[in-house]
PDB file of N, CA and C in Angstrom:
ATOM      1  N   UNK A   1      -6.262  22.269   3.968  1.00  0.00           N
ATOM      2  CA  UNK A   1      -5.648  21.716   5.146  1.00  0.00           C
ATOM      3  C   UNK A   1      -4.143  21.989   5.069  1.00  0.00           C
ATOM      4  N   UNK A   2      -3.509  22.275   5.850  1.00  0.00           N
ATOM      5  CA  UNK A   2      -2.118  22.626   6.114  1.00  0.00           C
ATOM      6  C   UNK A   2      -1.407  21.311   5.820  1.00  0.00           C
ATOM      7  N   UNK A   3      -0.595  21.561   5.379  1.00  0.00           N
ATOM      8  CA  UNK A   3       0.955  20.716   4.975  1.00  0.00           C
ATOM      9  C   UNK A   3       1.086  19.857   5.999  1.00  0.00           C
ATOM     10  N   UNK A   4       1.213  20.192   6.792  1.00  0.00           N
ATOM     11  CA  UNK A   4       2.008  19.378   7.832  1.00  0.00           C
ATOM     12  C   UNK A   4       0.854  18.513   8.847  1.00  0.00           C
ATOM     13  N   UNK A   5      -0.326  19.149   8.909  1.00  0.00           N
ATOM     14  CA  UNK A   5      -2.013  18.417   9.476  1.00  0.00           C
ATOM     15  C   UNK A   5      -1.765  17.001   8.298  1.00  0.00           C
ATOM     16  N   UNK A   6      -1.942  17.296   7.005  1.00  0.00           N
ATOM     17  CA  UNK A   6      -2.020  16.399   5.693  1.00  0.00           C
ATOM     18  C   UNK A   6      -1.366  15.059   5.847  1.00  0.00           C
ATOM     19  N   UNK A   7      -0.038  15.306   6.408  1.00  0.00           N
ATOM     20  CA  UNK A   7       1.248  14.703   6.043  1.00  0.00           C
ATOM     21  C   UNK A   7       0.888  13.398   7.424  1.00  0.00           C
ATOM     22  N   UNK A   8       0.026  14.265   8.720  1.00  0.00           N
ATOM     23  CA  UNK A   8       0.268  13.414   9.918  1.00  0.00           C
ATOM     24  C   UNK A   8      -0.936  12.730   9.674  1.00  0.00           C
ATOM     25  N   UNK A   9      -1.708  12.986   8.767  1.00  0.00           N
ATOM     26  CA  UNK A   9      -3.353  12.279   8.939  1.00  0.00           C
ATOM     27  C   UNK A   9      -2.791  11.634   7.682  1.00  0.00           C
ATOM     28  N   UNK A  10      -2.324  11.318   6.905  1.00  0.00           N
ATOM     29  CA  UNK A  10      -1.327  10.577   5.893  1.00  0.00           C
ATOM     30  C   UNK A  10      -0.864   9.364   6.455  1.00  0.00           C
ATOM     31  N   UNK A  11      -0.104   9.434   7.245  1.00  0.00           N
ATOM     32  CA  UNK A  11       0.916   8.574   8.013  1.00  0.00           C
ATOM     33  C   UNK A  11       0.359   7.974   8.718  1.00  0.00           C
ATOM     34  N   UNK A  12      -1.036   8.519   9.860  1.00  0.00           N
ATOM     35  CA  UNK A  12      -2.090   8.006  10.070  1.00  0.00           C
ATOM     36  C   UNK A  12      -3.175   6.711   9.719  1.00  0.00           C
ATOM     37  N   UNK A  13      -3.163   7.071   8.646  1.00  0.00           N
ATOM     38  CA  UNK A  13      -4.140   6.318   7.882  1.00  0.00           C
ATOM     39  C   UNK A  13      -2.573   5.575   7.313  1.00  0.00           C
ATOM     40  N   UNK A  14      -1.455   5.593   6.849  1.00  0.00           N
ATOM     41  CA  UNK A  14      -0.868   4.467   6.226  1.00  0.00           C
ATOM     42  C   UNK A  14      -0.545   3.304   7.622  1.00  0.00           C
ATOM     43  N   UNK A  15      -0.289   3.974   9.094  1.00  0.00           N
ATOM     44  CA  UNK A  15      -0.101   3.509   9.611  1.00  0.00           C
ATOM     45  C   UNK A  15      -1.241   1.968  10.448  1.00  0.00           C
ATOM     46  N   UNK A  16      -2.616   2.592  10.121  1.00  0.00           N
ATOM     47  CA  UNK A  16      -3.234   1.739  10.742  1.00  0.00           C
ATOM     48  C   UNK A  16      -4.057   0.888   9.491  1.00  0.00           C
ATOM     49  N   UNK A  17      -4.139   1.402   8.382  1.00  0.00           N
ATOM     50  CA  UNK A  17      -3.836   0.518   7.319  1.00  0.00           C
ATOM     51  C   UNK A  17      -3.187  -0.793   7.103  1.00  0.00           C
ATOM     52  N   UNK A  18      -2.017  -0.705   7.097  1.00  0.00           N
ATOM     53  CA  UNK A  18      -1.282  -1.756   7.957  1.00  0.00           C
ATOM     54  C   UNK A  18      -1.747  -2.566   8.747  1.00  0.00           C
ATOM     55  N   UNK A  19      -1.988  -2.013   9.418  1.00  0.00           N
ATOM     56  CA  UNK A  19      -2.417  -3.085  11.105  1.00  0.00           C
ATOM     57  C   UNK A  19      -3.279  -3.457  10.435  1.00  0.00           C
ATOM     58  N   UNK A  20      -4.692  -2.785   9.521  1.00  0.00           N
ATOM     59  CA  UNK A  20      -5.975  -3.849   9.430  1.00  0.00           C
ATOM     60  C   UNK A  20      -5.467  -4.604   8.240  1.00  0.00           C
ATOM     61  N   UNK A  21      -4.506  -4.227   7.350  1.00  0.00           N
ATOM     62  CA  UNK A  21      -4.436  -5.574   6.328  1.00  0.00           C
ATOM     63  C   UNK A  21      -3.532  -6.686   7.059  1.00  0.00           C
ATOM     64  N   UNK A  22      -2.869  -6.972   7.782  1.00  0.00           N
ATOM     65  CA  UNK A  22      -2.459  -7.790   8.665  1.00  0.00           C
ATOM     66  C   UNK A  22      -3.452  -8.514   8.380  1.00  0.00           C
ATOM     67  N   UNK A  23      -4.307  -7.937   9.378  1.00  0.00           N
ATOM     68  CA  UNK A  23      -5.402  -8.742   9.887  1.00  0.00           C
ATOM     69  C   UNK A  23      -6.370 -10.131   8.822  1.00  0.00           C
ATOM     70  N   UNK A  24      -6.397  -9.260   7.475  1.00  0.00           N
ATOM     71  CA  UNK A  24      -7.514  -9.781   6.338  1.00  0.00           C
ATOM     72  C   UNK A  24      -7.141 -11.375   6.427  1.00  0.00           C
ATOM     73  N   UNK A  25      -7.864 -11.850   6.220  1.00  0.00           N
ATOM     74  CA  UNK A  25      -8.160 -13.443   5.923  1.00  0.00           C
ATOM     75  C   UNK A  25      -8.201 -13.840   4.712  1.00  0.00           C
ATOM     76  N   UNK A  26      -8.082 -13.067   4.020  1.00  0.00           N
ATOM     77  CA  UNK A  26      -8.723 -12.987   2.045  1.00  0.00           C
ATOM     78  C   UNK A  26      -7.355 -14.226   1.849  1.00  0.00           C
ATOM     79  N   UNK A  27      -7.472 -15.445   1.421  1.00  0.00           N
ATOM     80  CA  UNK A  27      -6.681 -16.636   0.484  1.00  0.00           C
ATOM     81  C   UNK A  27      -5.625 -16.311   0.036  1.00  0.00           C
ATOM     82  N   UNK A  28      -6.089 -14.788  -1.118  1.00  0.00           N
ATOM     83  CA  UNK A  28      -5.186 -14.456  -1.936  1.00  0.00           C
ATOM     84  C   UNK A  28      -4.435 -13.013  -1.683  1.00  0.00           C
ATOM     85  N   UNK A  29      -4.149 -12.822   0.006  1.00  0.00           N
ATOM     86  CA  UNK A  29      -3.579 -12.163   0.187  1.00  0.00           C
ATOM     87  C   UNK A  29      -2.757 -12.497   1.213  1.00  0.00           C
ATOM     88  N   UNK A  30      -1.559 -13.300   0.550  1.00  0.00           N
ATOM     89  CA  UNK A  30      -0.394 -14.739   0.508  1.00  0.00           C
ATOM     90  C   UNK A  30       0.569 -13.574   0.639  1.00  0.00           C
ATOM     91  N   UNK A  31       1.603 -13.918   2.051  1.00  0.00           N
ATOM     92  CA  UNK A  31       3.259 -13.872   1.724  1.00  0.00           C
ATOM     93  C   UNK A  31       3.064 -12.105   2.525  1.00  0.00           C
ATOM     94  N   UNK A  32       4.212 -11.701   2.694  1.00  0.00           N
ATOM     95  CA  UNK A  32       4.553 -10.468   2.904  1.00  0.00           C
ATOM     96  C   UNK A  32       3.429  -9.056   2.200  1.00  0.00           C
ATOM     97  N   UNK A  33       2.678  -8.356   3.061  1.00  0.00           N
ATOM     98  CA  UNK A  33       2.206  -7.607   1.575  1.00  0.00           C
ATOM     99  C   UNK A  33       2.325  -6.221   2.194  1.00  0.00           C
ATOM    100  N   UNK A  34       2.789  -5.410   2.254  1.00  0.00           N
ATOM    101  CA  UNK A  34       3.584  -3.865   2.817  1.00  0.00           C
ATOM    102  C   UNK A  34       2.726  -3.049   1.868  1.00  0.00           C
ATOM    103  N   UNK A  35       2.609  -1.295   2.707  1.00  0.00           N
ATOM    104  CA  UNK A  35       2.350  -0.674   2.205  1.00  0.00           C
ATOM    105  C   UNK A  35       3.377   0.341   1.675  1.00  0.00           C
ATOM    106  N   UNK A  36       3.541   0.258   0.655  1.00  0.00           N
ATOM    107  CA  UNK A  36       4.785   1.634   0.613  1.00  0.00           C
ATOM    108  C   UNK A  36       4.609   3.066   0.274  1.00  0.00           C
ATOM    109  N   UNK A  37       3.256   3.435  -0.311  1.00  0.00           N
ATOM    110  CA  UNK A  37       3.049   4.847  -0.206  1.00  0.00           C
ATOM    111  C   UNK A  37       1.558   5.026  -0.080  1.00  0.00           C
ATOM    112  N   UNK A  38       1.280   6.509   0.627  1.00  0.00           N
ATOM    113  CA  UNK A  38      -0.286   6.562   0.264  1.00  0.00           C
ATOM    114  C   UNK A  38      -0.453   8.071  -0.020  1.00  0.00           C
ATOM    115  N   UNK A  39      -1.186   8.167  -0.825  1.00  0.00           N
ATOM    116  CA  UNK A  39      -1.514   9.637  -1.228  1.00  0.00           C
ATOM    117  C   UNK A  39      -2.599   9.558  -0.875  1.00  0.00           C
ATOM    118  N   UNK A  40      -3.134  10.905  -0.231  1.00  0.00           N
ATOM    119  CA  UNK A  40      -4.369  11.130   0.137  1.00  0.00           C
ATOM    120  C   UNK A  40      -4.967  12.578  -0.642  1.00  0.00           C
ATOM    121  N   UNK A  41      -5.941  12.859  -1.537  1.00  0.00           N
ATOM    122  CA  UNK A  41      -6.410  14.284  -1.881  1.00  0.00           C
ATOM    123  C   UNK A  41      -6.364  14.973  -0.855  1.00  0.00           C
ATOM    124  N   UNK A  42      -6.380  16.134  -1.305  1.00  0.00           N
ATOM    125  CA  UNK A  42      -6.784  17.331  -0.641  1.00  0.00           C
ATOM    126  C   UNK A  42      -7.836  17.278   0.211  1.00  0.00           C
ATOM    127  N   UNK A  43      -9.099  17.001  -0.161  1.00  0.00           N
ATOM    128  CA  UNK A  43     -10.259  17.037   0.549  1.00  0.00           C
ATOM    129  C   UNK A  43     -11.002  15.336   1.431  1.00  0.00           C
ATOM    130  N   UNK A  44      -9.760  14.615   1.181  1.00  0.00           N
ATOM    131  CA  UNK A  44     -10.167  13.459   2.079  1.00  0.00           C
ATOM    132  C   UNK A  44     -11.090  12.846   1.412  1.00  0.00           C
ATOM    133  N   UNK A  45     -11.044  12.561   0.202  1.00  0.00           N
ATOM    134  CA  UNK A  45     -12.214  11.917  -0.702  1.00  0.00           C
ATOM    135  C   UNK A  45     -11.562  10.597  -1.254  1.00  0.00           C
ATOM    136  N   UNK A  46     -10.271  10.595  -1.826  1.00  0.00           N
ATOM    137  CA  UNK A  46      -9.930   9.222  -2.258  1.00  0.00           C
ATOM    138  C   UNK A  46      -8.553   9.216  -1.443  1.00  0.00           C
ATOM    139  N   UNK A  47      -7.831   7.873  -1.330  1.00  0.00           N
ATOM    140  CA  UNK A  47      -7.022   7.253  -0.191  1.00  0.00           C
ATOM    141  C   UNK A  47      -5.757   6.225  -1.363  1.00  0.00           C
ATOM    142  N   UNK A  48      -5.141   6.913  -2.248  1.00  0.00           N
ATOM    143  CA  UNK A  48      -4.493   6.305  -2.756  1.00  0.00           C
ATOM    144  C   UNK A  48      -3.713   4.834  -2.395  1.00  0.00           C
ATOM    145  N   UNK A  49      -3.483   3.678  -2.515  1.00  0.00           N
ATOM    146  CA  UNK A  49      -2.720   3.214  -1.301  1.00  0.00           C
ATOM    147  C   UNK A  49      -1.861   1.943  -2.345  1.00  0.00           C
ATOM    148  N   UNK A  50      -0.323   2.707  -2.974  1.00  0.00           N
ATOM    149  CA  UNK A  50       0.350   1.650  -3.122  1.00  0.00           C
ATOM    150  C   UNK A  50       0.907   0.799  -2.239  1.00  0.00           C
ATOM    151  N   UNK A  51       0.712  -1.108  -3.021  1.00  0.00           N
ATOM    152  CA  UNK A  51       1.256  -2.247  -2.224  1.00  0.00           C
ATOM    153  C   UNK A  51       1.689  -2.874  -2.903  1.00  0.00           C
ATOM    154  N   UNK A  52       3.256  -3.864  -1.888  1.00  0.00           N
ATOM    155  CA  UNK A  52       3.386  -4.664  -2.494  1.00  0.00           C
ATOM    156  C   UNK A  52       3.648  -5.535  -2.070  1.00  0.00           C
ATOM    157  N   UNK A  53       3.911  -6.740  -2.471  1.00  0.00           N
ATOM    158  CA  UNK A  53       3.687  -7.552  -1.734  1.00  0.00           C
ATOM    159  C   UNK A  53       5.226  -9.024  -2.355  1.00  0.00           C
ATOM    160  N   UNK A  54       5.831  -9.784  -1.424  1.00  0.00           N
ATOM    161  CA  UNK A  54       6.749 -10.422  -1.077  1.00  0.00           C
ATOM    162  C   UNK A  54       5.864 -12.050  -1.081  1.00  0.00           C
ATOM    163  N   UNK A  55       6.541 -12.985  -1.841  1.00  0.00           N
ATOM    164  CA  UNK A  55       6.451 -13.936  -1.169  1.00  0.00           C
ATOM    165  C   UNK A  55       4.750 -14.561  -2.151  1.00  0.00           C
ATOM    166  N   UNK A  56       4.125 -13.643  -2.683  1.00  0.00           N
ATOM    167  CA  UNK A  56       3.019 -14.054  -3.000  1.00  0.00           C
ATOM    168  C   UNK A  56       2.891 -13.118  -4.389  1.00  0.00           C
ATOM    169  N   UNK A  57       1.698 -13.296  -5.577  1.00  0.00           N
ATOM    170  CA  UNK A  57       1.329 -12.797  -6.474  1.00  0.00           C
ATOM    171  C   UNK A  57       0.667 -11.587  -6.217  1.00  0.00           C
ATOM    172  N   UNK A  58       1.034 -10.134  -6.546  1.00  0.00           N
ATOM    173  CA  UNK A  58       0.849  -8.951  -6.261  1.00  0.00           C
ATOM    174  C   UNK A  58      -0.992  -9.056  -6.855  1.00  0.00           C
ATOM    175  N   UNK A  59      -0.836  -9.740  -8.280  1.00  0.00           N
ATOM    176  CA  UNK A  59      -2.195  -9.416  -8.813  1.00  0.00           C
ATOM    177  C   UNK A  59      -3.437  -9.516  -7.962  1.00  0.00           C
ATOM    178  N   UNK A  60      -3.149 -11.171  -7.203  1.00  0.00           N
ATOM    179  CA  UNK A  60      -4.126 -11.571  -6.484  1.00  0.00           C
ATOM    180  C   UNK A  60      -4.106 -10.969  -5.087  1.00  0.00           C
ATOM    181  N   UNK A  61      -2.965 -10.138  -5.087  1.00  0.00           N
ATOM    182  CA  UNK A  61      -3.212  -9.775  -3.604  1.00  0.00           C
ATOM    183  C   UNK A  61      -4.171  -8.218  -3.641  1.00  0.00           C
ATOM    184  N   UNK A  62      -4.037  -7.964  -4.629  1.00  0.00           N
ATOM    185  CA  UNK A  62      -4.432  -6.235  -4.635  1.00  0.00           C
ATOM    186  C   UNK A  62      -5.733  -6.560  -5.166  1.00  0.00           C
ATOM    187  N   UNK A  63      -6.510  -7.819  -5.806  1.00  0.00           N
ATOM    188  CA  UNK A  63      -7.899  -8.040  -6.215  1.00  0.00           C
ATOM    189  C   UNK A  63      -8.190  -8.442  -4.697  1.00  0.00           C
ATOM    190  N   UNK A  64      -7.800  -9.297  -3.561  1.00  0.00           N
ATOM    191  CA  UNK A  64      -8.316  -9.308  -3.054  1.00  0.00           C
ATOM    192  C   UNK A  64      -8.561  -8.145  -1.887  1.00  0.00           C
ATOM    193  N   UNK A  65      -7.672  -6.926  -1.916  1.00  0.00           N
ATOM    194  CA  UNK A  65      -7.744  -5.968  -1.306  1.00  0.00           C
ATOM    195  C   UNK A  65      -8.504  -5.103  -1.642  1.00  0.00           C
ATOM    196  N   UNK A  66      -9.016  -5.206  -3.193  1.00  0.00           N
ATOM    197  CA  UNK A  66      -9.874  -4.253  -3.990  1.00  0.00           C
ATOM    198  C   UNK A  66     -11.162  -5.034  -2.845  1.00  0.00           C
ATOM    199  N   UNK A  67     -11.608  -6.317  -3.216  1.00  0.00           N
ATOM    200  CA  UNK A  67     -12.890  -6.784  -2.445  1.00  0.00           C
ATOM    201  C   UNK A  67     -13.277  -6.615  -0.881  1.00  0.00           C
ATOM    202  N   UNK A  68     -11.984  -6.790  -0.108  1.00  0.00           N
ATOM    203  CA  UNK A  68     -12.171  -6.457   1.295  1.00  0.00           C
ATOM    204  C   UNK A  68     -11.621  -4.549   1.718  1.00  0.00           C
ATOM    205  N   UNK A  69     -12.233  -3.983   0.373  1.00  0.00           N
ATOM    206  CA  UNK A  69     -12.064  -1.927   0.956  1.00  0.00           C
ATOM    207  C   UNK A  69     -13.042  -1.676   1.465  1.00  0.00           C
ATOM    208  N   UNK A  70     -14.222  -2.159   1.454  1.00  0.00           N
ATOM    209  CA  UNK A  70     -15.647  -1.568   1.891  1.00  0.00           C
ATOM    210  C   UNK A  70     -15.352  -1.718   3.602  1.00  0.00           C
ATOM    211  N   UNK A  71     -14.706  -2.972   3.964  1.00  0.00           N
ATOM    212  CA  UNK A  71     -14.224  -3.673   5.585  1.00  0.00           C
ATOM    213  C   UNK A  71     -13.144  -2.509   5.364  1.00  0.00           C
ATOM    214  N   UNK A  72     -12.095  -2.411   4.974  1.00  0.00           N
ATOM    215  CA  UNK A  72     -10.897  -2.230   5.500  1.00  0.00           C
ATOM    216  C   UNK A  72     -11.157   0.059   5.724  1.00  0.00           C
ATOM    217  N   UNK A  73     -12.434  -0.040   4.793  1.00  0.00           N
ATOM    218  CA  UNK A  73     -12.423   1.587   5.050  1.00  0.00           C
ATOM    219  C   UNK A  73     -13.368   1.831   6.365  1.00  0.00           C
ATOM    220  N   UNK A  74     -14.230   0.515   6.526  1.00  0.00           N
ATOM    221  CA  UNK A  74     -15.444   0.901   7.917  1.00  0.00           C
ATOM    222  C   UNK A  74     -14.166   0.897   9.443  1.00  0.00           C
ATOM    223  N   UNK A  75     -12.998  -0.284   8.959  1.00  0.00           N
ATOM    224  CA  UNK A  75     -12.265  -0.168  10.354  1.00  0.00           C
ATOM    225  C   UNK A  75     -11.446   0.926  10.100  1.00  0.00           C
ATOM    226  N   UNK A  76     -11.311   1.707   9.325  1.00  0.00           N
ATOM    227  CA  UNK A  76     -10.213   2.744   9.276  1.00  0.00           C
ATOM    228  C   UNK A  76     -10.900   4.077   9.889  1.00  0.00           C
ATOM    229  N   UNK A  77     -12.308   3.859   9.631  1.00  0.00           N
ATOM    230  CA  UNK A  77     -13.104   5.194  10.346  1.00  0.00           C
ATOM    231  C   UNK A  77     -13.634   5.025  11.806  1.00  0.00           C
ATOM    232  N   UNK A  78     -12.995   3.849  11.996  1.00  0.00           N
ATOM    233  CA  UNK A  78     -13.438   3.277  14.182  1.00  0.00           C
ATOM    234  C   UNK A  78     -11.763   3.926  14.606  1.00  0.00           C
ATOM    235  N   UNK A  79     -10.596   4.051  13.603  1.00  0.00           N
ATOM    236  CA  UNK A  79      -9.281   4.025  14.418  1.00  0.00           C
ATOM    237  C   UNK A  79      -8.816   5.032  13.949  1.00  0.00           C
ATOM    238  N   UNK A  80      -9.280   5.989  13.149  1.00  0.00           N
ATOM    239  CA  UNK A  80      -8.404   7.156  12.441  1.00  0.00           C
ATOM    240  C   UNK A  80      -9.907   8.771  12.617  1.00  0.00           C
ATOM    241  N   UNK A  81      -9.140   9.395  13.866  1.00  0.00           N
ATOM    242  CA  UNK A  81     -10.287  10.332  14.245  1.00  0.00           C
ATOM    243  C   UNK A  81     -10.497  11.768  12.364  1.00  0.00           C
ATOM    244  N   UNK A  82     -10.566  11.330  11.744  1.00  0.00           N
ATOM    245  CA  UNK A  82     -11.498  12.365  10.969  1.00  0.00           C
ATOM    246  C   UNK A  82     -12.621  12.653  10.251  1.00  0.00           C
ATOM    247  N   UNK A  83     -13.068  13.690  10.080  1.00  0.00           N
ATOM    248  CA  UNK A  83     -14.526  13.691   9.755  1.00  0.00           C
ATOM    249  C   UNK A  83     -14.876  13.274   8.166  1.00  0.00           C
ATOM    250  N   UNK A  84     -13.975  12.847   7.204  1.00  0.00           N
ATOM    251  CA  UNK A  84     -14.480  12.117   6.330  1.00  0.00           C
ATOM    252  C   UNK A  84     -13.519  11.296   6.181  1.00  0.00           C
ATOM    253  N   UNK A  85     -13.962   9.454   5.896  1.00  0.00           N
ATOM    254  CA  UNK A  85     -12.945   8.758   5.563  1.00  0.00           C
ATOM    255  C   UNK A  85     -13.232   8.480   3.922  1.00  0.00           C
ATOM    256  N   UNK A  86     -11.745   8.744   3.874  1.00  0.00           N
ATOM    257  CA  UNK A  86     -11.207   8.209   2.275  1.00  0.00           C
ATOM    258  C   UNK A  86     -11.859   7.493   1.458  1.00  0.00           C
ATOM    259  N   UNK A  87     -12.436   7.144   0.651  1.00  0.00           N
ATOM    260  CA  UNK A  87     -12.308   5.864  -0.411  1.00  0.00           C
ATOM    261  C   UNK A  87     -11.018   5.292  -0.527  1.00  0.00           C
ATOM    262  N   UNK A  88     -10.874   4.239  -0.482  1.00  0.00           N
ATOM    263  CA  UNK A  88      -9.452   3.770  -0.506  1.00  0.00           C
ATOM    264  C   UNK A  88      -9.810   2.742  -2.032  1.00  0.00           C
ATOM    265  N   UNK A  89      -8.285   3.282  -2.779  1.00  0.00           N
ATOM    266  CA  UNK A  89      -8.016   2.443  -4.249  1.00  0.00           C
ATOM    267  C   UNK A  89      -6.666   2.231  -3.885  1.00  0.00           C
ATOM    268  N   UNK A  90      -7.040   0.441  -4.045  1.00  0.00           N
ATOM    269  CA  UNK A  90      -5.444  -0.386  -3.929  1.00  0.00           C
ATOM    270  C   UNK A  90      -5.234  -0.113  -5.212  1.00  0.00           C
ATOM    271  N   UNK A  91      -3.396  -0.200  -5.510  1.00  0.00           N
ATOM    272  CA  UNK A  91      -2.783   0.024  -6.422  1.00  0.00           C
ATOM    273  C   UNK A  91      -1.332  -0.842  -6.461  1.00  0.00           C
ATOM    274  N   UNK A  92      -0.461  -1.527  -7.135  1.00  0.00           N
ATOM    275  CA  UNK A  92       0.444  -2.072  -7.138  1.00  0.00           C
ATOM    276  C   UNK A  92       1.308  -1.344  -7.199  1.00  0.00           C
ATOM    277  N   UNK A  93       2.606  -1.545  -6.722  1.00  0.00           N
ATOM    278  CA  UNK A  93       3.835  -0.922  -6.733  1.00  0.00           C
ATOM    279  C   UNK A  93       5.163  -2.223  -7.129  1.00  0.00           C
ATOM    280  N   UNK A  94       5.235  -2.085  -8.270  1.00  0.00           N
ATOM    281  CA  UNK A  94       6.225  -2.688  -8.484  1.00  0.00           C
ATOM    282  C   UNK A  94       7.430  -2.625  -8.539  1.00  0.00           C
ATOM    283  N   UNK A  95       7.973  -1.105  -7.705  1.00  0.00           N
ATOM    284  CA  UNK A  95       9.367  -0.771  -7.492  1.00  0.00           C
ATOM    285  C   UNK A  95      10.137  -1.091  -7.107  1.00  0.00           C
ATOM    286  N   UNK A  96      10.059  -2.174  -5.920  1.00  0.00           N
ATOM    287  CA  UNK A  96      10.806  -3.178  -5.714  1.00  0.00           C
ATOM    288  C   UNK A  96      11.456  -4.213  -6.598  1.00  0.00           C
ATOM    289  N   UNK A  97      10.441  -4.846  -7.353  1.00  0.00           N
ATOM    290  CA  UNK A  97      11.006  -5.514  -8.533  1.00  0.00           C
ATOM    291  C   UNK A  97      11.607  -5.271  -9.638  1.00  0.00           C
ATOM    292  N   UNK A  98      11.365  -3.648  -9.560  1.00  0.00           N
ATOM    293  CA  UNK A  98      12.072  -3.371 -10.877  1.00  0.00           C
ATOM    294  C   UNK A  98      13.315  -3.110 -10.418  1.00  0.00           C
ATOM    295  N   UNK A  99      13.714  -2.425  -8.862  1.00  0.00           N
ATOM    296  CA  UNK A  99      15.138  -2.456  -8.501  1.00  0.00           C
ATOM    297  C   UNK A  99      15.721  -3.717  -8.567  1.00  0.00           C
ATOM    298  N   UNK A 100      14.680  -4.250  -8.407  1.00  0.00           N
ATOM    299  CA  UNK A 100      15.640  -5.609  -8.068  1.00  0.00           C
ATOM    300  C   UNK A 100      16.256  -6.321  -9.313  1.00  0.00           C
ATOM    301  N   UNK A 101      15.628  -5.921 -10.897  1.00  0.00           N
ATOM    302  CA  UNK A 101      16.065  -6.449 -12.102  1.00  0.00           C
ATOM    303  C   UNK A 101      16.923  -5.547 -12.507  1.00  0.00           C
ATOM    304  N   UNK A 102      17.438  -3.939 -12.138  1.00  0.00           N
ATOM    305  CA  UNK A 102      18.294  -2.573 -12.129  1.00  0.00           C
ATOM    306  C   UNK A 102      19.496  -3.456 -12.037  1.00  0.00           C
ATOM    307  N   UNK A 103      19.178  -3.884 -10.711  1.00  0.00           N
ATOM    308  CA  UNK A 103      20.330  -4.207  -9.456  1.00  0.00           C
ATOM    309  C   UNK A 103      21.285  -5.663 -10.288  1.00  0.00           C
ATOM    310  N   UNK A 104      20.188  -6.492 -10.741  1.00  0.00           N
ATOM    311  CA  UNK A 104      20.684  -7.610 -11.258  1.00  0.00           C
ATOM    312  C   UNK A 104      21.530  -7.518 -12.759  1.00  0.00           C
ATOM    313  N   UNK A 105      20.606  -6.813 -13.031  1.00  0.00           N
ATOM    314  CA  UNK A 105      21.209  -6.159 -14.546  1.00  0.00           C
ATOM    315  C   UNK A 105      22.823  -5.237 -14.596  1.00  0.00           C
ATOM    316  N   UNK A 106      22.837  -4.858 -13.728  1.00  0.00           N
ATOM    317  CA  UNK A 106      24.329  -4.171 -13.143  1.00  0.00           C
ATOM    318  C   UNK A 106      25.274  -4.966 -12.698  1.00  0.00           C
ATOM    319  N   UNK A 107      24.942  -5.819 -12.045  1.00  0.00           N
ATOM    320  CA  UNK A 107      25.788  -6.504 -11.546  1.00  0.00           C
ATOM    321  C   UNK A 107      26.404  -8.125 -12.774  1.00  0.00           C
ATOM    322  N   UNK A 108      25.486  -7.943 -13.825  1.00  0.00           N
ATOM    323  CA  UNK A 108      25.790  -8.833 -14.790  1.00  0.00           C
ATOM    324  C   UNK A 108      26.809  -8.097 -15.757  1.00  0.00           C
ATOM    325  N   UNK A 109      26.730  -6.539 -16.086  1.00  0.00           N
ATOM    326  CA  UNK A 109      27.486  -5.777 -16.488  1.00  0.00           C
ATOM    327  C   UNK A 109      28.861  -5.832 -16.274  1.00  0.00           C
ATOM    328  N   UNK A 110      28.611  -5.142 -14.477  1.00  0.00           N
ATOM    329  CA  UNK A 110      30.270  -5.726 -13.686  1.00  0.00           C
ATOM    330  C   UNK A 110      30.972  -6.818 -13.779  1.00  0.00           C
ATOM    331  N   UNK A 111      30.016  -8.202 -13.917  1.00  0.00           N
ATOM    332  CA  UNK A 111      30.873  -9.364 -13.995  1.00  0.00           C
ATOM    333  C   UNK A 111      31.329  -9.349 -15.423  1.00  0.00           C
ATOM    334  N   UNK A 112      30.701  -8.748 -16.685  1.00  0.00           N
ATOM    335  CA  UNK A 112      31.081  -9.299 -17.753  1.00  0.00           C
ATOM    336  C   UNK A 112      32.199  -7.858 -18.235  1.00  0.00           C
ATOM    337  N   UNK A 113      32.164  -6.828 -17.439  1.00  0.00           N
ATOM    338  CA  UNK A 113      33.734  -6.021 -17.581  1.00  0.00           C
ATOM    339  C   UNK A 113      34.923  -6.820 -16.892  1.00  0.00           C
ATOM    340  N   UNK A 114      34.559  -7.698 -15.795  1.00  0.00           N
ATOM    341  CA  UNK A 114      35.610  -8.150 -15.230  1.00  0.00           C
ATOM    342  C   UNK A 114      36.263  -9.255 -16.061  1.00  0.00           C
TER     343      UNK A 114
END
């Protein structure tokens, strides 16, 4: 598949991804929970999909996203026109937090040169 087909059926699927985890009802998927990247194979077989999530425990949010993929891949193949849908594997992204201890850690530096 061409580069640039890849990239829009990518964005695709991260985009309405989104919209259906909105939606989930799952307990333990508490607080802010964003997608920030998705890799998709070559051949449309697995659906990489780092998250993270604000406001709530990442662990419990990505177990309960592991349990509601079987739902979240049947609505992804009613709203995303291609002829095979993904397996989707949630994955954590903790890059946020680690900037955010970078960020803190620097700025404890600066105060203690000053």
């Amino acid at each position: 598949m061409p580069g640039h087909r890849m990239d829009r059926v990518t964005e695709d699927i991260k985009r309405e991804l989104s919209d259906i985890i909105r939606g989930l009802k799952d307990p333990r998927i508490v607080g802010l929970v964003s997608i920030i990247k998705v890799e998709v194979s070559q051949d449309l077989s697995i659906a990489k999909v780092y998250v993270s999530a604000v406001g709530g425990d990442i662990e419990d949010a990505i177990k309960g996203l592991k349990s509601a993929a079987g739902f979240v891949r049947h609505e992804l193949s009613s709203r995303v026109d291609i002829r095979k849908t993904p397996a989707i594997k949630f994955l954590a992204d903790t890059s946020i937090e680690q900037s955010a201890k970078i960020s803190k850690i620097l700025n404890e530096i600066i105060k203690d040169d000053k």
